[in-house]
Protein backbone atom coordinates (compact mmCIF):
# COMPACT_ATOMS: atom_id res chain seq x y z
CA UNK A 1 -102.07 -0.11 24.22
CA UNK A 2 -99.12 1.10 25.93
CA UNK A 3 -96.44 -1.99 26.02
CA UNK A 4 -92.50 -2.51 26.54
CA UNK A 5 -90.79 -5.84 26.28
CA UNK A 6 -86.69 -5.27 26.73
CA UNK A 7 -86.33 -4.22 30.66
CA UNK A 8 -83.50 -5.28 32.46
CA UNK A 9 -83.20 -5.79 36.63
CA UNK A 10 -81.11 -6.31 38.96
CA UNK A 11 -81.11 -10.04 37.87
CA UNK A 12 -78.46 -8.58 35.23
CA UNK A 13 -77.20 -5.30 34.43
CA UNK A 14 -80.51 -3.07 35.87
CA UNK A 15 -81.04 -0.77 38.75
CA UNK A 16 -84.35 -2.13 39.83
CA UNK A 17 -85.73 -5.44 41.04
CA UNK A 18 -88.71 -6.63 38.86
CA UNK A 19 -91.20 -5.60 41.38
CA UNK A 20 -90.00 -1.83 41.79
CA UNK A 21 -89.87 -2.16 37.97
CA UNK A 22 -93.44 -3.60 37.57
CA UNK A 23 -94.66 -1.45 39.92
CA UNK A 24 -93.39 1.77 38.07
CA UNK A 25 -94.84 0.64 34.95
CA UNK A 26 -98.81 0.38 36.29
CA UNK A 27 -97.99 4.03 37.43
CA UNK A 28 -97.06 4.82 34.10
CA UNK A 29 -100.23 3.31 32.93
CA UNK A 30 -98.21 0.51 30.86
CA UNK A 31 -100.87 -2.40 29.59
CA UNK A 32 -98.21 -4.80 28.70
CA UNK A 33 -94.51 -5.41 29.26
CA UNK A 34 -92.08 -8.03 29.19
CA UNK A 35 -89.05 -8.57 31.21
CA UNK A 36 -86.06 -9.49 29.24
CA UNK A 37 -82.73 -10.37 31.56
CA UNK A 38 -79.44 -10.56 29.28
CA UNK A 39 -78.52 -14.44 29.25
CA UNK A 40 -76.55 -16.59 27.38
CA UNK A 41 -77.27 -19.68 29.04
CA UNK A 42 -75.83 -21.83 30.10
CA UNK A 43 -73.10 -19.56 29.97
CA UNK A 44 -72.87 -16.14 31.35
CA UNK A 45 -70.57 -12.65 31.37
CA UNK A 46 -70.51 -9.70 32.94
CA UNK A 47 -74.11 -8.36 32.32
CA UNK A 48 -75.88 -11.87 32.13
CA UNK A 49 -78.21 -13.25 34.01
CA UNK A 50 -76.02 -16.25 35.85
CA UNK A 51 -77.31 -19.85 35.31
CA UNK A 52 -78.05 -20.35 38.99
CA UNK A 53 -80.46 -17.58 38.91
CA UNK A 54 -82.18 -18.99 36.05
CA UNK A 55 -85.32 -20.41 38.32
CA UNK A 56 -85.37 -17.34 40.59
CA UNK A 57 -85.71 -15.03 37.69
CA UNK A 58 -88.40 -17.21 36.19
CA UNK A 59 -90.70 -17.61 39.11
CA UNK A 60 -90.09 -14.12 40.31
CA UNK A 61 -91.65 -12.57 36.59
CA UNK A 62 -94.04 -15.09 37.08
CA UNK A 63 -95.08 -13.90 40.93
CA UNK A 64 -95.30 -10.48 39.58
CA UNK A 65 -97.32 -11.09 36.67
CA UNK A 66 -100.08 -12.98 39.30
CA UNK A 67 -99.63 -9.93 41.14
CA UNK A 68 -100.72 -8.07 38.70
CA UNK A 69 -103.12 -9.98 37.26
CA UNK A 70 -106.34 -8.37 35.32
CA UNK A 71 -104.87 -5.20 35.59
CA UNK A 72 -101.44 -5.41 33.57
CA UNK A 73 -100.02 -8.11 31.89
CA UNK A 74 -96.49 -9.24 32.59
CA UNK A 75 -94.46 -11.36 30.11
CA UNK A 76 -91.61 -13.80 30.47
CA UNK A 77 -88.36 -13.23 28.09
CA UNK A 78 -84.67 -12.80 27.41
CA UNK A 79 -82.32 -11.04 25.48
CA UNK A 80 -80.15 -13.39 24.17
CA UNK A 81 -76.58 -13.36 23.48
CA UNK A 82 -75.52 -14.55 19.92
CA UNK A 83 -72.06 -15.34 20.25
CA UNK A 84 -70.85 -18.26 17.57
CA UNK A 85 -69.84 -21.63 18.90
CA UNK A 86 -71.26 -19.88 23.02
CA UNK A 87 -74.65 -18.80 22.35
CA UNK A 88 -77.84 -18.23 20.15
CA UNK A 89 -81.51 -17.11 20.64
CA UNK A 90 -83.07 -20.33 20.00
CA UNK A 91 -86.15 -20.96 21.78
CA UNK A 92 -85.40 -24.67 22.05
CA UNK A 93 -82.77 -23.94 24.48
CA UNK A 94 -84.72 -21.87 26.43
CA UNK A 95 -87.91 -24.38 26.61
CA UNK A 96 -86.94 -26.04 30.45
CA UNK A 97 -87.85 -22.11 31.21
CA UNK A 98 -91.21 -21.46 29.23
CA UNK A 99 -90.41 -18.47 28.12
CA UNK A 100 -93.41 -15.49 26.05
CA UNK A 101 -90.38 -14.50 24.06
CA UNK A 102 -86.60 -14.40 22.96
CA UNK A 103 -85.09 -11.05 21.87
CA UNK A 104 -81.74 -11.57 19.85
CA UNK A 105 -78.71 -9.50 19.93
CA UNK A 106 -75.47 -8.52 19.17
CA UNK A 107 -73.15 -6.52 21.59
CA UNK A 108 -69.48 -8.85 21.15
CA UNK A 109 -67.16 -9.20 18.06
CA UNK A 110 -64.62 -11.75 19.15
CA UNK A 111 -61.29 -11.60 17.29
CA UNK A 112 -57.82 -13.43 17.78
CA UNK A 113 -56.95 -10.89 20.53
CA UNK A 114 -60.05 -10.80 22.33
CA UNK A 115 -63.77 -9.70 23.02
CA UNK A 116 -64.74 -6.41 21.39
CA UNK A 117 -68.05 -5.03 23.17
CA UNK A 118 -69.62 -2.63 20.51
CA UNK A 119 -71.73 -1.43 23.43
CA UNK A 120 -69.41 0.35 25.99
CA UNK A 121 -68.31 3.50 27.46
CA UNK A 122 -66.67 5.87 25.37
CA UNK A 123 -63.40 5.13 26.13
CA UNK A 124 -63.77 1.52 26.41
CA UNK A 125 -65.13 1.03 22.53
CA UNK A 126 -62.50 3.86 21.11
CA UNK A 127 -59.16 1.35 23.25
CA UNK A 128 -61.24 -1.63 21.80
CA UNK A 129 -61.20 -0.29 18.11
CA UNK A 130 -57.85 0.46 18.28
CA UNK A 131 -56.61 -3.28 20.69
CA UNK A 132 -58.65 -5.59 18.41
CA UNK A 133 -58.82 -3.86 14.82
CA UNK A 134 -55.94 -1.81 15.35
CA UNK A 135 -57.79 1.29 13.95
CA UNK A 136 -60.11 -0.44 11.16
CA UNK A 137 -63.06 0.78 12.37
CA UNK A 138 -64.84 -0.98 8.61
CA UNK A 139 -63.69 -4.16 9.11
CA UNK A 140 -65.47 -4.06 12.80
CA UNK A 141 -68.53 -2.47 11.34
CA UNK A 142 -68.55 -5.23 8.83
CA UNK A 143 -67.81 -7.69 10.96
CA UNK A 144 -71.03 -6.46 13.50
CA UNK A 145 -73.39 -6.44 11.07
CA UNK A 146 -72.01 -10.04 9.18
CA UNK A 147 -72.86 -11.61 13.03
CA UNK A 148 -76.18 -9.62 12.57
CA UNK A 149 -77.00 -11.74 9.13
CA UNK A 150 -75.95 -14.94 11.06
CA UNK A 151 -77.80 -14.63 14.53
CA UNK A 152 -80.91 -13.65 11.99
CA UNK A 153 -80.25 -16.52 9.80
CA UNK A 154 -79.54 -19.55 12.51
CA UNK A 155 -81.59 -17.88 15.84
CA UNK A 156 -84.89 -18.92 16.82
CA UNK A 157 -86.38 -15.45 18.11
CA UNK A 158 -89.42 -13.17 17.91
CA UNK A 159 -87.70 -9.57 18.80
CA UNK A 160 -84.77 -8.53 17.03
CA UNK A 161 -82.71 -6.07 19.68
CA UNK A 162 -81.52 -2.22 18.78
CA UNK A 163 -80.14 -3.32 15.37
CA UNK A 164 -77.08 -1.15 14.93
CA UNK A 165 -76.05 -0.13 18.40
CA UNK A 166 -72.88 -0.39 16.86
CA UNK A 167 -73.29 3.45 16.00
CA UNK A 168 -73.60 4.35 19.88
CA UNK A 169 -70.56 5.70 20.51
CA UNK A 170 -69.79 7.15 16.87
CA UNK A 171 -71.47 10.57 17.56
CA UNK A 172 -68.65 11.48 19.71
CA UNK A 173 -65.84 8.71 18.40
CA UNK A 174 -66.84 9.37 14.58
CA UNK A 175 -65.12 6.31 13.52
CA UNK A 176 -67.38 5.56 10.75
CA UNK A 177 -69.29 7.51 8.38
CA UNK A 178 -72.64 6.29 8.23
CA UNK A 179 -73.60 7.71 5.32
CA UNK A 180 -70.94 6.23 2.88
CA UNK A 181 -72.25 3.42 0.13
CA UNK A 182 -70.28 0.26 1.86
CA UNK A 183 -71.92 1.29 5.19
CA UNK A 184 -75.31 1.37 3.51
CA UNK A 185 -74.78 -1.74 1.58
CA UNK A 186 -73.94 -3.25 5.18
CA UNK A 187 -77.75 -1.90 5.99
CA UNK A 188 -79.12 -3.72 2.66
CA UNK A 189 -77.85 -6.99 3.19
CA UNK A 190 -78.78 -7.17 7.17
CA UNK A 191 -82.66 -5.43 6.07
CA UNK A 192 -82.74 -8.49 3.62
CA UNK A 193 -81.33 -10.86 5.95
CA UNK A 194 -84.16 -9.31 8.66
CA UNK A 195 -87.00 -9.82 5.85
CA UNK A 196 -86.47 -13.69 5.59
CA UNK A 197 -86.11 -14.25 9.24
CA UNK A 198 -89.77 -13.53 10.32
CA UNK A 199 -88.23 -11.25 13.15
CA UNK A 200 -89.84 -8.18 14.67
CA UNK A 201 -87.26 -4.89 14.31
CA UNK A 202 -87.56 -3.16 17.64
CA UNK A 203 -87.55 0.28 17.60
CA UNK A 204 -85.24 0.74 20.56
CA UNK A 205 -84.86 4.47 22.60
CA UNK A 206 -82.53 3.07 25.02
CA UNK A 207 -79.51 5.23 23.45
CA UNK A 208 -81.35 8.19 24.45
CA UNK A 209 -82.48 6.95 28.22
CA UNK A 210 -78.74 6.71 28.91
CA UNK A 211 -77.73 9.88 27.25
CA UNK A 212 -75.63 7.90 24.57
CA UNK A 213 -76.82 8.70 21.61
CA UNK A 214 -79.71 11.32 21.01
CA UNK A 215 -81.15 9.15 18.15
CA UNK A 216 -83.06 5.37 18.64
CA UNK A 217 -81.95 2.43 17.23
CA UNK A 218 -82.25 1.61 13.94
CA UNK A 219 -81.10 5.17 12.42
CA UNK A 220 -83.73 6.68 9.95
CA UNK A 221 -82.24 5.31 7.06
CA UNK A 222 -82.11 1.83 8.55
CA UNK A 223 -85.64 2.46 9.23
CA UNK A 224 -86.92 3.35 6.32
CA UNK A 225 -84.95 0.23 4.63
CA UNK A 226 -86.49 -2.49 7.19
CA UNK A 227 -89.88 -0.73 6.16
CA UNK A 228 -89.04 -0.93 2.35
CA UNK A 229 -87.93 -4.85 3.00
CA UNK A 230 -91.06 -5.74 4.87
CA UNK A 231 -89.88 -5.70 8.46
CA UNK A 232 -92.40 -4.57 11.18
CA UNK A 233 -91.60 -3.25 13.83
CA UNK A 234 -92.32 -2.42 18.04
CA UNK A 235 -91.20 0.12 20.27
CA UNK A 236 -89.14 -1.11 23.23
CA UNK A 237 -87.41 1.27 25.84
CA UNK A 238 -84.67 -1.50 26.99
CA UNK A 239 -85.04 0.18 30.29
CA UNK A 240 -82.03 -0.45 33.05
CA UNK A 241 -83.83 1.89 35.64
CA UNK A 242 -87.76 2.27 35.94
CA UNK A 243 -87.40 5.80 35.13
CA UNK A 244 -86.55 4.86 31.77
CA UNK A 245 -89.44 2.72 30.86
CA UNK A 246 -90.82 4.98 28.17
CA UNK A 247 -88.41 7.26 27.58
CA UNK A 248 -88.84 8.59 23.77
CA UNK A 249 -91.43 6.41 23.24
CA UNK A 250 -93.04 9.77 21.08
CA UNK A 251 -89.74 9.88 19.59
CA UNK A 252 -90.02 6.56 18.91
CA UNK A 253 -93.74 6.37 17.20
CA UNK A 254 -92.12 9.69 14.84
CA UNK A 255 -89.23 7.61 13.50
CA UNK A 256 -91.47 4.98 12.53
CA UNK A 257 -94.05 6.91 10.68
CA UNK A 258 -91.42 9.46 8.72
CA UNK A 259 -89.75 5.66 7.85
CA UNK A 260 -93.11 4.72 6.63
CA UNK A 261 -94.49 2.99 9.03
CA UNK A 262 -98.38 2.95 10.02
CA UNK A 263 -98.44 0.92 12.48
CA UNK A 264 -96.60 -0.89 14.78
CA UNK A 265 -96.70 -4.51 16.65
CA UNK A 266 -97.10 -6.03 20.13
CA UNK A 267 -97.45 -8.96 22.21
CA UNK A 268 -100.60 -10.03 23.72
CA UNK A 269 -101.02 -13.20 25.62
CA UNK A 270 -99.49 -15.24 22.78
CA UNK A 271 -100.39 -13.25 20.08
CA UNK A 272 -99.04 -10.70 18.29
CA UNK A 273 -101.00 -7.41 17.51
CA UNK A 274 -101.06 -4.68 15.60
CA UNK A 275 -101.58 -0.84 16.71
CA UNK A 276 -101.83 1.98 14.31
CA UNK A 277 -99.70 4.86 15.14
């Protein structure tokens, strides 16, 4: 089974409408996928879906999965904003919309000065560091992966969305030093915190797609700890362009298996799956 449940359209931040990126993905011989706008609802920024596109988005998915019908299956779903006191993956506030899935995830650390968006350009993440944690580059670390434990702790969700994308800029900004003990004791608690939830980890190559980071999301290490906790795991591409739809997907599937894994899950008319790898 070939399957991808975190693309994004032009109903958000993507390149493609959902029937250009549909249509890509039966060329690519996908058997499943899932399209999975940004939203906050019923709020919305920059790269979210805005509330009075809700309906369009919903019935357009829907159009192209009867499109497509008996040939590839097309899934309903959102990535979800958790943003304390704003927003949080909860399926309950999602249910006027009937949605396959929720994907929860972390991209904003808000502080007394402002929003901090941990996934930005370059230059945008390095002014933020130095605007909003004047320099501390632990304390936002900390801080990322403390919202992590929360949004896993109070969120209502089935996917859990490119768990430390916090590190996508440090291969050039090297603000952090992944492999010292308080950054892997960050890793611990949110692995832990991941185990209780019920969530599934994705395995996310979007980093790569956009020539970010040459490494998915989690890192190996984190990997290899959400295997140790219990934590299973998909492969997404969180595709912005239909190029990108399986980018590193082999990439991907190697990760997993040097973390431990044997197998990996999907979605499948309700039901989640399991695929050895």
């Amino acid at each position: 089974m070939k399957t991808n449940y975190h693309m994004h359209t032009t109903f958000c931040d993507g390149s493609d409408t959902v029937e250009a990126m549909a249509d890509a993905a039966f060329e690519k011989r996908f058997d499943i996928i899932g399209f999975s706008s940004h939203s906050m609802y019923p709020f919305a920024g920059d790269c979210h879906i805005a509330p009075r596109e809700f309906n369009n988005y919903v019935s357009t998915v829907r159009n192209a999965a009867k499109a497509y019908e008996g040939r590839m299956q097309i899934l309903l779903g959102f990535e979800v904003e958790y943003m304390p006191g704003l927003s949080i993956p909860r399926m309950s506030d999602y249910a006027a919309f009937q949605p396959d899935y929720l994907i929860g995830s972390v991209h904003y650390l808000i502080t007394e000065n402002g929003t901090f968006s941990v996934d930005d350009k370059t230059e945008k993440v390095k002014e933020g560091l130095e605007r909003y944690f004047k320099g501390n580059a632990k304390e936002a670390v900390c801080m990322y992966f403390a919202l992590q434990r929360e949004m896993l702790q109070k969120g209502d969700f089935l996917i859990w969305g490119h768990p430390d994308v916090i590190r996508k800029r440090n291969g050039i900004l090297h603000f952090f030093d992944e492999s010292e003990s308080w950054y892997r004791s960050e890793l611990v608690a949110t692995a832990n915190s991941a185990k209780h939830s019920g969530v599934i980890a994705e395995i996310n190559t979007g980093g790569i797609a956009r020539g970010a980071i040459d490494d998915v999301y989690p890192s190996a290490d984190f990997l290899s700890l959400l295997h140790a906790s219990g934590v299973p795991v998909m492969i997404n591409s969180d595709a912005h362009r239909s190029e990108d739809l399986d980018c590193a997907f082999d990439r991907a599937e190697i990760a997993a298996k040097k973390a431990g894994y044997t197998e990996v899950l999907f979605l499948d008319a309700g039901f989640i799956r399991h695929k050895k790898i």
